[in-house]
PDB file of N, CA and C in Angstrom:
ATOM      1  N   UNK A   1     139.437  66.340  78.736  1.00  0.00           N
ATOM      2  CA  UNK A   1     140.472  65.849  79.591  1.00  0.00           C
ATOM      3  C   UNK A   1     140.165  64.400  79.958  1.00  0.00           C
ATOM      4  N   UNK A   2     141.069  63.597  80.171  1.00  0.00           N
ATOM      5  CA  UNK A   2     141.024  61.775  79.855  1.00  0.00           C
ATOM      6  C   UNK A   2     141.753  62.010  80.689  1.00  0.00           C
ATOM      7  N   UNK A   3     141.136  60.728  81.898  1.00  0.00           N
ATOM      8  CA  UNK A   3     141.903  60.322  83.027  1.00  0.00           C
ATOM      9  C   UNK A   3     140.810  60.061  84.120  1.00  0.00           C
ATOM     10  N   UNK A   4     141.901  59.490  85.250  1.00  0.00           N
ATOM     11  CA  UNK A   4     141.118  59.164  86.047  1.00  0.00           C
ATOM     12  C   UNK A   4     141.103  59.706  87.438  1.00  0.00           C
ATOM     13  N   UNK A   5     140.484  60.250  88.327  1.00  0.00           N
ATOM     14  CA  UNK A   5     140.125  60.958  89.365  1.00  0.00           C
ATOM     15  C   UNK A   5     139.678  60.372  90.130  1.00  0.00           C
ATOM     16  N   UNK A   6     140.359  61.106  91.881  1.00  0.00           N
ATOM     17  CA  UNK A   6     139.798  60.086  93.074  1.00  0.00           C
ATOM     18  C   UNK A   6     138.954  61.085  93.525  1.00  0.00           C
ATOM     19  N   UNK A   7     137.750  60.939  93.845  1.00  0.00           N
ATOM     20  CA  UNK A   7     136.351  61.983  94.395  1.00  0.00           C
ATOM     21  C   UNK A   7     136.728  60.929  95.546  1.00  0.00           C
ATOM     22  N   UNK A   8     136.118  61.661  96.405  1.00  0.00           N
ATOM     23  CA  UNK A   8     136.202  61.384  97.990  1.00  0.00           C
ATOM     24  C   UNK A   8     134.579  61.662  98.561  1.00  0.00           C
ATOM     25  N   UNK A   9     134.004  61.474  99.676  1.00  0.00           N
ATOM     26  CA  UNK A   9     132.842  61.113 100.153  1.00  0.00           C
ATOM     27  C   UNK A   9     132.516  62.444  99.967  1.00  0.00           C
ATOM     28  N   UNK A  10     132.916  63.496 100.328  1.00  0.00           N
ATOM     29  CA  UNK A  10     132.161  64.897 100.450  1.00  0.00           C
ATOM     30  C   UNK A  10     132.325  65.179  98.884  1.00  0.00           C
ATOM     31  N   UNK A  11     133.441  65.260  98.297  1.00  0.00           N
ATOM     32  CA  UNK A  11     133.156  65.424  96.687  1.00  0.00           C
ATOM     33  C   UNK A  11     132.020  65.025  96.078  1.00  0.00           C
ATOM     34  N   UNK A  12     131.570  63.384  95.991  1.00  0.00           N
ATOM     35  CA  UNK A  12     130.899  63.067  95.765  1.00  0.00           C
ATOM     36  C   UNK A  12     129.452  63.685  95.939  1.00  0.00           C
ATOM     37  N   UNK A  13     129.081  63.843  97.370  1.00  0.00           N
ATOM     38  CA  UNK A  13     127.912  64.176  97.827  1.00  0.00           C
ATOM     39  C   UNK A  13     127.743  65.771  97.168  1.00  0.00           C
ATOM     40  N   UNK A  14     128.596  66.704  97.234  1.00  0.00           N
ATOM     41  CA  UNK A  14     128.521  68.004  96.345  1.00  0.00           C
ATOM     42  C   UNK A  14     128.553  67.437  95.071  1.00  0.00           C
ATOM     43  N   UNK A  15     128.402  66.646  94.264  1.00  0.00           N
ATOM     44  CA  UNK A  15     128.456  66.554  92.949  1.00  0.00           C
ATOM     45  C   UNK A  15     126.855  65.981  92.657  1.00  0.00           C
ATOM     46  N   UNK A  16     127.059  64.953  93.743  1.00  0.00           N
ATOM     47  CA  UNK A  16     124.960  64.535  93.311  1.00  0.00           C
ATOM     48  C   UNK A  16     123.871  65.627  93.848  1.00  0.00           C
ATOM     49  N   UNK A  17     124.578  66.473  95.392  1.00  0.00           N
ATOM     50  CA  UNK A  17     123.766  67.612  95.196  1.00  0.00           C
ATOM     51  C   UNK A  17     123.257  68.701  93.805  1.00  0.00           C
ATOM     52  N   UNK A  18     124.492  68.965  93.552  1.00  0.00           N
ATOM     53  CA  UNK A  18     124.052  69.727  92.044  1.00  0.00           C
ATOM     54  C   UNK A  18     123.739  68.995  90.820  1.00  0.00           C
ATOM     55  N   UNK A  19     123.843  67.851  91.083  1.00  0.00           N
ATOM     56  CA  UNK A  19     123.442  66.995  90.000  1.00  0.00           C
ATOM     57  C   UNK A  19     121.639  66.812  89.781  1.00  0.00           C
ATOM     58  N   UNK A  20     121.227  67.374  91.547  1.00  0.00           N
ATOM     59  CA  UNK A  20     119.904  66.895  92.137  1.00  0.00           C
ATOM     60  C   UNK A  20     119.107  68.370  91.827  1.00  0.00           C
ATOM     61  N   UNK A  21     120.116  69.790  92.057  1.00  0.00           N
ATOM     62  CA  UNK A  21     119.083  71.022  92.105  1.00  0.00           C
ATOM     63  C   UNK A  21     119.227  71.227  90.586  1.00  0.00           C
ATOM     64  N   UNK A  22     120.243  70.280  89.555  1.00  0.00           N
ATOM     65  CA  UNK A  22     119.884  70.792  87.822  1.00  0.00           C
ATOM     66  C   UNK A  22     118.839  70.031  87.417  1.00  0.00           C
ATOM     67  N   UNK A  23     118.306  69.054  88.165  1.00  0.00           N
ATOM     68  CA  UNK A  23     117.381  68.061  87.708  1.00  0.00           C
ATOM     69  C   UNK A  23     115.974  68.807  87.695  1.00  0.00           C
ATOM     70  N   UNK A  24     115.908  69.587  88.928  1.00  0.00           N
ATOM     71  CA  UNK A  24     114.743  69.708  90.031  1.00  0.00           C
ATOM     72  C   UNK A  24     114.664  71.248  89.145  1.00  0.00           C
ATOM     73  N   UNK A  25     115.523  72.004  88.661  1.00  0.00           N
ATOM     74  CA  UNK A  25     115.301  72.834  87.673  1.00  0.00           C
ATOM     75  C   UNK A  25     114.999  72.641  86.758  1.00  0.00           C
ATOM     76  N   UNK A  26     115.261  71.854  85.684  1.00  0.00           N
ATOM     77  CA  UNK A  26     115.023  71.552  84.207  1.00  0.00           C
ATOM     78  C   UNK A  26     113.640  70.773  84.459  1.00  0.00           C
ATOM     79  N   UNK A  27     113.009  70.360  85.376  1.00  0.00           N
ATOM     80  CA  UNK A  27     111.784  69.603  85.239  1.00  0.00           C
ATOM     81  C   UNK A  27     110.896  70.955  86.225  1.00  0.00           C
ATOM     82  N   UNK A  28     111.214  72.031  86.405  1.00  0.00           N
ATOM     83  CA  UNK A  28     110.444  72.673  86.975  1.00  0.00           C
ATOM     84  C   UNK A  28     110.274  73.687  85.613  1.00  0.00           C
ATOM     85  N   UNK A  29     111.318  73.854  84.747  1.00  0.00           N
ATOM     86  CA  UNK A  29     111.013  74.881  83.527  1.00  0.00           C
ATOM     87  C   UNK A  29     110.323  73.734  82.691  1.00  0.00           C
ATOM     88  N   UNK A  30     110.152  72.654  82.482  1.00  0.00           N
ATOM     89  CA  UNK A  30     109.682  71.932  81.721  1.00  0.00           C
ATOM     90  C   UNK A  30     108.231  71.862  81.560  1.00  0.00           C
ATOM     91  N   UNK A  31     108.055  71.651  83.748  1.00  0.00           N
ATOM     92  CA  UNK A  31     106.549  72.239  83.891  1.00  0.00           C
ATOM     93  C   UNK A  31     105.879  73.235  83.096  1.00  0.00           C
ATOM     94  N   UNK A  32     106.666  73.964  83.637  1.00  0.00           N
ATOM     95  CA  UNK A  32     106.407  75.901  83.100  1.00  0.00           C
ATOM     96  C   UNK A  32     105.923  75.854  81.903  1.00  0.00           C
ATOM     97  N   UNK A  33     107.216  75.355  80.764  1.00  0.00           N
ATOM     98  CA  UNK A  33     107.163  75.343  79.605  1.00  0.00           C
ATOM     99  C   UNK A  33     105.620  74.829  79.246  1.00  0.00           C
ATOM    100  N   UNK A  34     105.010  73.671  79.977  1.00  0.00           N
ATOM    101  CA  UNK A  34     103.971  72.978  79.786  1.00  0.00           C
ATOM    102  C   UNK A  34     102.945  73.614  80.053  1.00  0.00           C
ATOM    103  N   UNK A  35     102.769  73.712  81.115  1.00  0.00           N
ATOM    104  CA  UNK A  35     101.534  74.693  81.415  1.00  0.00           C
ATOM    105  C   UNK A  35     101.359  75.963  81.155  1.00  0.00           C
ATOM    106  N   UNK A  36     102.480  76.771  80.515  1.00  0.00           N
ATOM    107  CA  UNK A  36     102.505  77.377  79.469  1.00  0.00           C
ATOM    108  C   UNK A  36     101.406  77.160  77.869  1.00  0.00           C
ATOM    109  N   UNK A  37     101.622  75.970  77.426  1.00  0.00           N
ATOM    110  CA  UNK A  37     101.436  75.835  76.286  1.00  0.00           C
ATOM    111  C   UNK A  37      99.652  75.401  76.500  1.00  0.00           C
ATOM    112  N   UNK A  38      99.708  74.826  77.552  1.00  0.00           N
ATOM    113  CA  UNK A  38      98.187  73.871  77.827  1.00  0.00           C
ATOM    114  C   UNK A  38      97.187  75.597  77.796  1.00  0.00           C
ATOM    115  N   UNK A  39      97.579  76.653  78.566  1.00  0.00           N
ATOM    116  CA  UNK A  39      96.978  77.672  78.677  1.00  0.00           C
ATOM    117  C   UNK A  39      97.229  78.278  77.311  1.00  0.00           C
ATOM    118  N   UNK A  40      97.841  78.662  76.459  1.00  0.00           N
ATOM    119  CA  UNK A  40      97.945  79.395  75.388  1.00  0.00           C
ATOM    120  C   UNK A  40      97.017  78.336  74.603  1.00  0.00           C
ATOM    121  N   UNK A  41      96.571  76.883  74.561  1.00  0.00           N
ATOM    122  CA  UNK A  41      95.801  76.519  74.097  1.00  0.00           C
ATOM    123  C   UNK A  41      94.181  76.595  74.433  1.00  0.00           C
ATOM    124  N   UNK A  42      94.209  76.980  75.902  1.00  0.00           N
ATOM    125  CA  UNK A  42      92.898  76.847  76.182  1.00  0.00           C
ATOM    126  C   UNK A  42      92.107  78.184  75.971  1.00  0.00           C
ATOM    127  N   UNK A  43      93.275  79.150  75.793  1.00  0.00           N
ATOM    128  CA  UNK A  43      92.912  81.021  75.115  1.00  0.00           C
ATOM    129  C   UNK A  43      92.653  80.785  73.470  1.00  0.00           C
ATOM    130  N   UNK A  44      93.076  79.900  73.157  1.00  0.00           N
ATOM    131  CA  UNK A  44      93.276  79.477  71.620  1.00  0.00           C
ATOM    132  C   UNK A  44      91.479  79.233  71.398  1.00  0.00           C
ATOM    133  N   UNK A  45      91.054  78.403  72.051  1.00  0.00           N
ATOM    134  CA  UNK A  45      89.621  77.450  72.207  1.00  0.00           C
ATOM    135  C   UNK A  45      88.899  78.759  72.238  1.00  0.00           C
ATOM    136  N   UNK A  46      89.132  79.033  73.528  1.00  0.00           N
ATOM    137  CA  UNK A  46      87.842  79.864  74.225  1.00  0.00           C
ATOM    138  C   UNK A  46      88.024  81.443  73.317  1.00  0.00           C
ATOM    139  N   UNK A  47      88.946  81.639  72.561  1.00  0.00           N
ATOM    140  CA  UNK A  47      88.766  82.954  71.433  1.00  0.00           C
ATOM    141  C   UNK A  47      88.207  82.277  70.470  1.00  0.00           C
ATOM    142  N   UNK A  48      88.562  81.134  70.079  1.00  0.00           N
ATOM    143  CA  UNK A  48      87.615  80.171  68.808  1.00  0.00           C
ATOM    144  C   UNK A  48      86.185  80.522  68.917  1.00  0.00           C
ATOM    145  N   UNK A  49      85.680  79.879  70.322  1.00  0.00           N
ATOM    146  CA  UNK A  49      84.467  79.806  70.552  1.00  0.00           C
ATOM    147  C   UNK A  49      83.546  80.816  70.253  1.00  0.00           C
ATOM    148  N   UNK A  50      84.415  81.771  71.276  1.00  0.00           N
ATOM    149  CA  UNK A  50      84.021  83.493  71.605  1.00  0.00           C
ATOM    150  C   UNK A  50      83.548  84.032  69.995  1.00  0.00           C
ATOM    151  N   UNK A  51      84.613  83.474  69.127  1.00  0.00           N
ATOM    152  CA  UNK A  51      83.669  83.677  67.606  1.00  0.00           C
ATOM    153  C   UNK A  51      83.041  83.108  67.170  1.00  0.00           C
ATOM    154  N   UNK A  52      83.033  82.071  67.288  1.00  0.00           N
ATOM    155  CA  UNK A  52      81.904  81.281  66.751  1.00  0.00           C
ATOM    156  C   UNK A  52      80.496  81.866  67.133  1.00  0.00           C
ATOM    157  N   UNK A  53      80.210  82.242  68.539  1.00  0.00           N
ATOM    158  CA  UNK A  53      79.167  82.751  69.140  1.00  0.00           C
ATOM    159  C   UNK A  53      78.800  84.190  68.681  1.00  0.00           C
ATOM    160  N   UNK A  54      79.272  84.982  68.336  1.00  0.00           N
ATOM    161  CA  UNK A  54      79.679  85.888  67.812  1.00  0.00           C
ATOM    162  C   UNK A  54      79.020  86.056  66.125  1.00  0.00           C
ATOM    163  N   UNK A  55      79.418  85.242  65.572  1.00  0.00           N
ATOM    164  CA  UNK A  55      79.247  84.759  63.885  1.00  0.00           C
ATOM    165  C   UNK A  55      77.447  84.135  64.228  1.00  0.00           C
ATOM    166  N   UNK A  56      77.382  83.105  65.296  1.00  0.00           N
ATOM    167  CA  UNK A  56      76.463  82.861  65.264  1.00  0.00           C
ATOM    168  C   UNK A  56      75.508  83.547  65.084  1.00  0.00           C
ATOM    169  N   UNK A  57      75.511  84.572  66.145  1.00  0.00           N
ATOM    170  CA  UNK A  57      74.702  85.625  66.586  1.00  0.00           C
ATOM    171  C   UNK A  57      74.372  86.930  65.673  1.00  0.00           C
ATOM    172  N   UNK A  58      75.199  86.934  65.132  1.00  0.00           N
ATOM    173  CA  UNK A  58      75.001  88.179  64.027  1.00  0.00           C
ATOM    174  C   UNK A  58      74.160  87.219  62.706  1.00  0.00           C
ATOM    175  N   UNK A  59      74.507  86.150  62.575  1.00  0.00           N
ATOM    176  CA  UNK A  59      73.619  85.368  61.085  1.00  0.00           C
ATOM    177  C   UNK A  59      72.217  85.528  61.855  1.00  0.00           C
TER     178      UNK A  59
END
């Protein structure tokens, strides 16, 4: 839809509100997403290790 629209002071302010809690969401799953991955890497390491020590120990 093309055109032009009059927002008014309270419109406005409800529009940057939700403009503010989609922000404050997508960078809070982003976190998630992140520290997600940092931990599935550091289980990644420390099962590496866990064999290595393992392999060691039995040679």
């Amino acid at each position: 839809m093309c055109g032009r629209y009059h927002v008014d002071e309270e419109t406005a302010k409800e529009i940057e509100k939700i403009i503010h809690l989609t922000d404050e969401n997508v960078r809070k799953r982003a976190s998630i997403n992140f520290q997600m991955q940092v931990s599935e890497s550091v289980l990644e390491r420390k099962s590496f290790r866990e064999g290595m020590v393992l392999i060691i120990s039995v040679a």
